[in-house]
PDB file of N, CA and C in Angstrom:
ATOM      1  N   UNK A   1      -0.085   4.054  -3.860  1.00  0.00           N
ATOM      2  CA  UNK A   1       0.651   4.998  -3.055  1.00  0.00           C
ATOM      3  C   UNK A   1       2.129   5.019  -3.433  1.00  0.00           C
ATOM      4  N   UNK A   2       2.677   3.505  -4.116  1.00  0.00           N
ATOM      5  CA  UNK A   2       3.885   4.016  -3.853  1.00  0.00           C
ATOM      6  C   UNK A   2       4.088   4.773  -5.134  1.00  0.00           C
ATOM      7  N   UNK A   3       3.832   4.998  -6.031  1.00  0.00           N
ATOM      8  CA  UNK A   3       3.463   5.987  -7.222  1.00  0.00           C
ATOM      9  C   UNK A   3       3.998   7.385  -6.964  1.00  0.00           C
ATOM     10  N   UNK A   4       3.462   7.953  -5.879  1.00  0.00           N
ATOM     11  CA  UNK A   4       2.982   9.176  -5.662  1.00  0.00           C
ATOM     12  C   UNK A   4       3.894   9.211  -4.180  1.00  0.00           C
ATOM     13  N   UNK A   5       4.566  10.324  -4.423  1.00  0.00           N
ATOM     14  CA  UNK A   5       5.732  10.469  -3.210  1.00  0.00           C
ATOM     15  C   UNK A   5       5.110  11.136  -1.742  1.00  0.00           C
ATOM     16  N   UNK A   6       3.485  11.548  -1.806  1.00  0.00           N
ATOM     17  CA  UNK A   6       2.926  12.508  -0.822  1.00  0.00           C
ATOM     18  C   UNK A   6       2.147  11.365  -0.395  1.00  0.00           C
ATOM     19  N   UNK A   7       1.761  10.352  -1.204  1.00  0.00           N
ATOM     20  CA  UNK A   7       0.664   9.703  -0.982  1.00  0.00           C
ATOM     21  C   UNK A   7       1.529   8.801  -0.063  1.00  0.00           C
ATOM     22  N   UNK A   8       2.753   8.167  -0.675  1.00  0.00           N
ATOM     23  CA  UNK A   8       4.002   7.302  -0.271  1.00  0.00           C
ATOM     24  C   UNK A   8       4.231   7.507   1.129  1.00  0.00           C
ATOM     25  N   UNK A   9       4.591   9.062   1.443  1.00  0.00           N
ATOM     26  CA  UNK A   9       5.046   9.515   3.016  1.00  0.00           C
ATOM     27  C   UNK A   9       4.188   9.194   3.997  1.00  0.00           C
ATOM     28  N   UNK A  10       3.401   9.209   3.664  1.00  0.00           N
ATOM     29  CA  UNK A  10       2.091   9.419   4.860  1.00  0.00           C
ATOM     30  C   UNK A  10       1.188   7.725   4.618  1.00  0.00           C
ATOM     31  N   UNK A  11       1.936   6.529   4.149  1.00  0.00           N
ATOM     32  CA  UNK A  11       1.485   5.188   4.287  1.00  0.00           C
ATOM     33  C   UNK A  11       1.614   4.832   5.609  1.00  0.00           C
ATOM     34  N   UNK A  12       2.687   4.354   6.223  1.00  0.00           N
ATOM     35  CA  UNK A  12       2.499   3.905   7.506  1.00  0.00           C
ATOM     36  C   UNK A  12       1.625   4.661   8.913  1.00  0.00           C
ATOM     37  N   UNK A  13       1.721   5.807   8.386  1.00  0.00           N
ATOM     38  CA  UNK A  13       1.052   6.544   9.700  1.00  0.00           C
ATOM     39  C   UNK A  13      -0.572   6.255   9.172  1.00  0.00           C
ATOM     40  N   UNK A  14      -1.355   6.473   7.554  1.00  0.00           N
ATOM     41  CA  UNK A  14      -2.516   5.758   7.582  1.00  0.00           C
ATOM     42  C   UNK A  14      -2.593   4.425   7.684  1.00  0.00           C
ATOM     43  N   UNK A  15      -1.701   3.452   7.172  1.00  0.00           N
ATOM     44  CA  UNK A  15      -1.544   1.833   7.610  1.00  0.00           C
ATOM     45  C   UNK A  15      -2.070   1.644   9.354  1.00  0.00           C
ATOM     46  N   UNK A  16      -1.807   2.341  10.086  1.00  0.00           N
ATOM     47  CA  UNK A  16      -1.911   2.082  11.807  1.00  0.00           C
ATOM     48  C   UNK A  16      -3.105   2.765  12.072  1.00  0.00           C
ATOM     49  N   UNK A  17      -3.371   3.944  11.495  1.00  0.00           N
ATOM     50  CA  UNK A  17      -5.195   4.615  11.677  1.00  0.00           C
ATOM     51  C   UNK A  17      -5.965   3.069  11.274  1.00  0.00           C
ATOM     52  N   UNK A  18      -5.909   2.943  10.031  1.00  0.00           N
ATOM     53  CA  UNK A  18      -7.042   2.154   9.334  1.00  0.00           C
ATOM     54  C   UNK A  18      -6.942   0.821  10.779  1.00  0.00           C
ATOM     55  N   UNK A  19      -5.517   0.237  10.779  1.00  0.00           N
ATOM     56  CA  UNK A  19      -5.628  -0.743  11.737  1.00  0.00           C
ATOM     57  C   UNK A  19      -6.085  -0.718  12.805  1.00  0.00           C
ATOM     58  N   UNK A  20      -6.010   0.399  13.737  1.00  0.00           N
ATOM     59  CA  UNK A  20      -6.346   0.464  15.343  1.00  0.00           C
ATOM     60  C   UNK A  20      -7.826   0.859  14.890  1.00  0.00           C
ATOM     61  N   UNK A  21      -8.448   1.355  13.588  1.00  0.00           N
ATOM     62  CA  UNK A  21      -9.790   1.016  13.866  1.00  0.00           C
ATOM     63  C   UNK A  21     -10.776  -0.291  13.172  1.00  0.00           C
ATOM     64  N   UNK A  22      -9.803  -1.415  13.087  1.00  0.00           N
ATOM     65  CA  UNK A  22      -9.807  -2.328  12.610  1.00  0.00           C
ATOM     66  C   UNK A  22     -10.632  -2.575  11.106  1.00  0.00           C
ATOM     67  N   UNK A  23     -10.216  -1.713  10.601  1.00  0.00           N
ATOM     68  CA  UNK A  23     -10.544  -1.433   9.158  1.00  0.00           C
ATOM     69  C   UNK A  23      -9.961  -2.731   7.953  1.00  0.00           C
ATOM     70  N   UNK A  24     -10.162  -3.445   7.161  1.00  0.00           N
ATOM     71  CA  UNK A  24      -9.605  -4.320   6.352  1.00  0.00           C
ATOM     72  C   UNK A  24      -8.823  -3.313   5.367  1.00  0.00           C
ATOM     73  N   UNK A  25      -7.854  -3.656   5.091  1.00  0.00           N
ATOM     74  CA  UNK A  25      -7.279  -3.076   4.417  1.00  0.00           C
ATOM     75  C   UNK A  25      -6.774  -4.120   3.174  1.00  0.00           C
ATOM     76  N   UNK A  26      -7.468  -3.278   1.804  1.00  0.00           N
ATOM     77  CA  UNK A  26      -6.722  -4.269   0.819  1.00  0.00           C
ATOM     78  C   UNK A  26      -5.588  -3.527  -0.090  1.00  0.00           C
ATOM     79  N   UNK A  27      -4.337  -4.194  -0.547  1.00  0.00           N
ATOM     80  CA  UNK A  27      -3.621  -3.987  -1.680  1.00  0.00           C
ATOM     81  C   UNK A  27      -3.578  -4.719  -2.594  1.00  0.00           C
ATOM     82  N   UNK A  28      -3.317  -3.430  -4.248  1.00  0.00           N
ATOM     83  CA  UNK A  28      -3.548  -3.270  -5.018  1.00  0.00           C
ATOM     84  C   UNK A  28      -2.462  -3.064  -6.102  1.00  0.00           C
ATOM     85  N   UNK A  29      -1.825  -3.594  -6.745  1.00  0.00           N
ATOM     86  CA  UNK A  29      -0.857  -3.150  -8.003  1.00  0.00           C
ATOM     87  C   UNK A  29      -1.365  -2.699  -8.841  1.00  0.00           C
ATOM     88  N   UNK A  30      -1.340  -1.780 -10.175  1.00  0.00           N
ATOM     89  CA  UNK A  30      -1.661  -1.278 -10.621  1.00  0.00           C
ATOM     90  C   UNK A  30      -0.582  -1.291 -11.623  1.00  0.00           C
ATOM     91  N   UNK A  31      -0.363  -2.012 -13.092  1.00  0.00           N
ATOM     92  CA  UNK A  31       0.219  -2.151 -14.051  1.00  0.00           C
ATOM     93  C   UNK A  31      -0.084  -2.205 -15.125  1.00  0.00           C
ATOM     94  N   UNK A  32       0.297  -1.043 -16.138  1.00  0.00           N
ATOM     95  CA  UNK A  32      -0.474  -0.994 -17.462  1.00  0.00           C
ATOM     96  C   UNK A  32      -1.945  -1.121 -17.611  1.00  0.00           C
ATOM     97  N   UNK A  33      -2.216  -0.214 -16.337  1.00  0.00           N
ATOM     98  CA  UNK A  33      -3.913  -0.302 -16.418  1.00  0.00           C
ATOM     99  C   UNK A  33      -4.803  -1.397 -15.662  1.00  0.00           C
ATOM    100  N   UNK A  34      -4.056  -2.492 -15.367  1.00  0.00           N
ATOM    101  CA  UNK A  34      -4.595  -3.445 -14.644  1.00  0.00           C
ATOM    102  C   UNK A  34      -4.174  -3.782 -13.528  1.00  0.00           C
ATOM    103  N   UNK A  35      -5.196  -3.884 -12.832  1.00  0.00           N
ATOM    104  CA  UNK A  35      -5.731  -3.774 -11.494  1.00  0.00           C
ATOM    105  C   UNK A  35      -5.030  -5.258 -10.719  1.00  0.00           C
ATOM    106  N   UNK A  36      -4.433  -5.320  -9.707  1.00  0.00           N
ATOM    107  CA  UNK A  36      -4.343  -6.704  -9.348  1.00  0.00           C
ATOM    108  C   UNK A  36      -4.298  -6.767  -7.831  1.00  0.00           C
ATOM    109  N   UNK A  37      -4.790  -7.649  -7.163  1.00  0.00           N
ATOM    110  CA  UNK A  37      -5.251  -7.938  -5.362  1.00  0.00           C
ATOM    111  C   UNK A  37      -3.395  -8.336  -5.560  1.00  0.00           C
ATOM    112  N   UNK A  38      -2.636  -7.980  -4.270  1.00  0.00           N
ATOM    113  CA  UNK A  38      -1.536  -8.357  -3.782  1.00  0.00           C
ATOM    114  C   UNK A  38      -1.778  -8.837  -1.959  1.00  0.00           C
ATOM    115  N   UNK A  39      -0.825  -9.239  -1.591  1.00  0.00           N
ATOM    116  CA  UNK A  39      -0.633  -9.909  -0.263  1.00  0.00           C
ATOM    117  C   UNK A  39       0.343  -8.276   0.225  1.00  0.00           C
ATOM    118  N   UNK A  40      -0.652  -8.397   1.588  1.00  0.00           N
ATOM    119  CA  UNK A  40       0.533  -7.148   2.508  1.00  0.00           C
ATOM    120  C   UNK A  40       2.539  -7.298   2.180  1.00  0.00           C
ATOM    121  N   UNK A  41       3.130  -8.854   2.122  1.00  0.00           N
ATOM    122  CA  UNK A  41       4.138  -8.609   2.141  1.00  0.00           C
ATOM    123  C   UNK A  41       4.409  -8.023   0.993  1.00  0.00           C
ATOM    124  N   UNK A  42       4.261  -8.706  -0.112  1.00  0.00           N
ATOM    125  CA  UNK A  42       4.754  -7.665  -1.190  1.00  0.00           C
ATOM    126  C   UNK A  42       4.401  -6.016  -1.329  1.00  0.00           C
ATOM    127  N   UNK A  43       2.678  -6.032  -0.585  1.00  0.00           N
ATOM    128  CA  UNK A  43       2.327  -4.342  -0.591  1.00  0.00           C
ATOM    129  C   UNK A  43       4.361  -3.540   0.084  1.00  0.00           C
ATOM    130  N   UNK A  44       4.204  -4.200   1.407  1.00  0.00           N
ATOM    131  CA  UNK A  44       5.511  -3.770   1.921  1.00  0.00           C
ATOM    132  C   UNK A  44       6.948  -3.434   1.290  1.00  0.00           C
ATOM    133  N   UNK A  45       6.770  -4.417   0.490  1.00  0.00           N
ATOM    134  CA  UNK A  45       8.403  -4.794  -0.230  1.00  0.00           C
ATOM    135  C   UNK A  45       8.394  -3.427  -1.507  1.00  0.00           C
ATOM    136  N   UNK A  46       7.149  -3.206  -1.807  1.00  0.00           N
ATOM    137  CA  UNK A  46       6.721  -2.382  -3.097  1.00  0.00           C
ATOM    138  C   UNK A  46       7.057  -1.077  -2.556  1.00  0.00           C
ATOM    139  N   UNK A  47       6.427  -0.852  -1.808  1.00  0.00           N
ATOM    140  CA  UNK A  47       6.291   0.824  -0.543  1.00  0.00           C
ATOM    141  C   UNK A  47       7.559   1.044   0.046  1.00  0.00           C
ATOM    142  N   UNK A  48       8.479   0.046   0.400  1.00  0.00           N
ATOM    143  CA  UNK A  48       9.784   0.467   0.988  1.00  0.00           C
ATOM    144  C   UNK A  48      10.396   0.360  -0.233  1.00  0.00           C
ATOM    145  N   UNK A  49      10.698   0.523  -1.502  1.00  0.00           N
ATOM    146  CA  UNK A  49      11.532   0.184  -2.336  1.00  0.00           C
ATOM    147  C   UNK A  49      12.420  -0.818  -2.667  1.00  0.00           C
ATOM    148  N   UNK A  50      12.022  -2.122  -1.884  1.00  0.00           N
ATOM    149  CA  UNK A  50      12.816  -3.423  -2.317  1.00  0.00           C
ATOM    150  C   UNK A  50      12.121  -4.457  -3.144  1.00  0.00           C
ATOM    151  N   UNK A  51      11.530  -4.403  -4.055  1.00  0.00           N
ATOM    152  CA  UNK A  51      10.587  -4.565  -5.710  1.00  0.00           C
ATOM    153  C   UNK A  51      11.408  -4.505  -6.599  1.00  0.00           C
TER     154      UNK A  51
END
């Protein structure tokens, strides 16, 4: 999401859907093609621009 500036806007308002229906939510980096599991804080730090 944070890639993509439409996908970007509209994170926290799906972050709180997925949660209040207690959905697992995983993050994902995505660098030179490879795929990698991250921890919510960094998802955060990545999505607000402090990365």
């Amino acid at each position: 999401d944070a890639g993509c500036k439409r996908m970007r806007s509209t994170f926290f308002t799906r972050k709180k859907f997925y949660e209040k229906k207690n959905w697992d939510i995983q993050y994902i980096a995505f660098n030179n093609g490879q795929a990698t599991p991250i921890d919510e804080d960094l998802a955060m730090k990545i999505i607000s621009g402090n990365q």
